[in-house]
Protein backbone atom coordinates (compact mmCIF):
# COMPACT_ATOMS: atom_id res chain seq x y z
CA UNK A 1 -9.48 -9.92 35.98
CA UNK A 2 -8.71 -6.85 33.86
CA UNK A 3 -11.84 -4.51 32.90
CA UNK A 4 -10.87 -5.29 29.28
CA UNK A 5 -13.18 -6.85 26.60
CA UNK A 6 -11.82 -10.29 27.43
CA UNK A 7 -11.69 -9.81 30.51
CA UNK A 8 -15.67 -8.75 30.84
CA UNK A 9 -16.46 -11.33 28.41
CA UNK A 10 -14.40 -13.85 30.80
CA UNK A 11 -15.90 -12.55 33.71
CA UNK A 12 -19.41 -12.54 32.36
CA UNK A 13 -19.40 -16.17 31.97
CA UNK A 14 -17.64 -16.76 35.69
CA UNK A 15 -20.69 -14.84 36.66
CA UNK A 16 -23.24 -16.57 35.16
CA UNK A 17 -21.45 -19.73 36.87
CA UNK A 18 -22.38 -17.91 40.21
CA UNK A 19 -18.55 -17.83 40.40
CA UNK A 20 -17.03 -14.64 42.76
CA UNK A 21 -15.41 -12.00 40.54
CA UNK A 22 -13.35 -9.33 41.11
CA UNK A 23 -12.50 -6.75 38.40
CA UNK A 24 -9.44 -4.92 38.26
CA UNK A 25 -7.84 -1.74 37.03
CA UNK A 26 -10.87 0.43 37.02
CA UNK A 27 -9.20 3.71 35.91
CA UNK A 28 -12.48 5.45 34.35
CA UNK A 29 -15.89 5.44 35.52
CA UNK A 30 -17.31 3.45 32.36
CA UNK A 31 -15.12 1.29 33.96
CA UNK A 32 -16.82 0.98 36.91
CA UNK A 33 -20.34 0.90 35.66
CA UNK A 34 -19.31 -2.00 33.20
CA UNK A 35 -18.04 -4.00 36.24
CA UNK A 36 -21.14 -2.87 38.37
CA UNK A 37 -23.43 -4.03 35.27
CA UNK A 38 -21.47 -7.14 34.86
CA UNK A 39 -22.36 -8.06 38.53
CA UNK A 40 -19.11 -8.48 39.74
CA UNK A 41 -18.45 -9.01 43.30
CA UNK A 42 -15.67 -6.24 43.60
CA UNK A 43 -14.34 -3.49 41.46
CA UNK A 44 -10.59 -2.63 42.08
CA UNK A 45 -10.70 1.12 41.23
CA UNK A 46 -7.77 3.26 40.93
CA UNK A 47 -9.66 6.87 42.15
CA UNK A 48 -6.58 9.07 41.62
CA UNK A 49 -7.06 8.34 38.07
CA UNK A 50 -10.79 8.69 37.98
CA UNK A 51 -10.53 12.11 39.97
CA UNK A 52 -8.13 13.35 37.42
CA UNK A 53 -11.33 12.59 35.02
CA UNK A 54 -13.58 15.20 33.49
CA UNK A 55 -16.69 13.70 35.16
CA UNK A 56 -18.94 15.67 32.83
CA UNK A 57 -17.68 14.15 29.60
CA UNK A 58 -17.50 11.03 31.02
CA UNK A 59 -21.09 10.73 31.86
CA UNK A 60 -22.05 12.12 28.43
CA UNK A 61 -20.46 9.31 26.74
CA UNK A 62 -21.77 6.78 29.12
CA UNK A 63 -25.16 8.06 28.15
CA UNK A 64 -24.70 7.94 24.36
CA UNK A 65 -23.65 4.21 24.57
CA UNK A 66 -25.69 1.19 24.81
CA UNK A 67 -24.22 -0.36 27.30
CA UNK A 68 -26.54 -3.98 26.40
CA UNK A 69 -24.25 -4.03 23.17
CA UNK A 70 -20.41 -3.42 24.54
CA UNK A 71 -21.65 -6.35 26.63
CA UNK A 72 -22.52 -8.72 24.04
CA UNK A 73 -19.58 -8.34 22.30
C-alpha cells in the first residue's frame, strides 16, 4: 500500500481490523513516521532517497505539523 493519503486512510482502517500492513514507497522520513504512527507492520523505505534528504528541514517540518490531523483526514 502506497504512503499516500488513500493509502494511509486505507491502511488505517486494515489496521484497526488487526489486519497486517505493509506500507510502501517511503521516500521521505515524514514518510516513515506516518507509517510508524499508523502502526503498520512494515515500512518499505527507499534510503537512497531519504539520504539524499536535508534531514534538518525535514525534521523542522515534521515538528510544525500535527501529525493527529494529516491522519484524520
Amino acid at each position: 500500500m502506497l504512503i499516500t493519503k488513500i493509502g494511509t486512510k486505507a491502511a488505517s482502517k486494515l489496521i484497526a481490523q488487526e489486519t497486517r500492513v505493509t506500507l510502501t514507497r517511503a521516500y521521505a522520513i515524514h514518510q516513515v513516521l506516518i507509517a510508524a504512527a499508523l502502526g503498520a507492520d512494515y515500512i518499505a523505505s527507499y534510503l537512497d532517497k531519504i539520504a539524499a534528504t536535508d534531514f534538518e528541514q525535514t525534521a523542522r517540518r515534521i515538528a510544525d505539523q500535527d501529525l493527529s490531523k494529516t491522519l484524520a483526514q
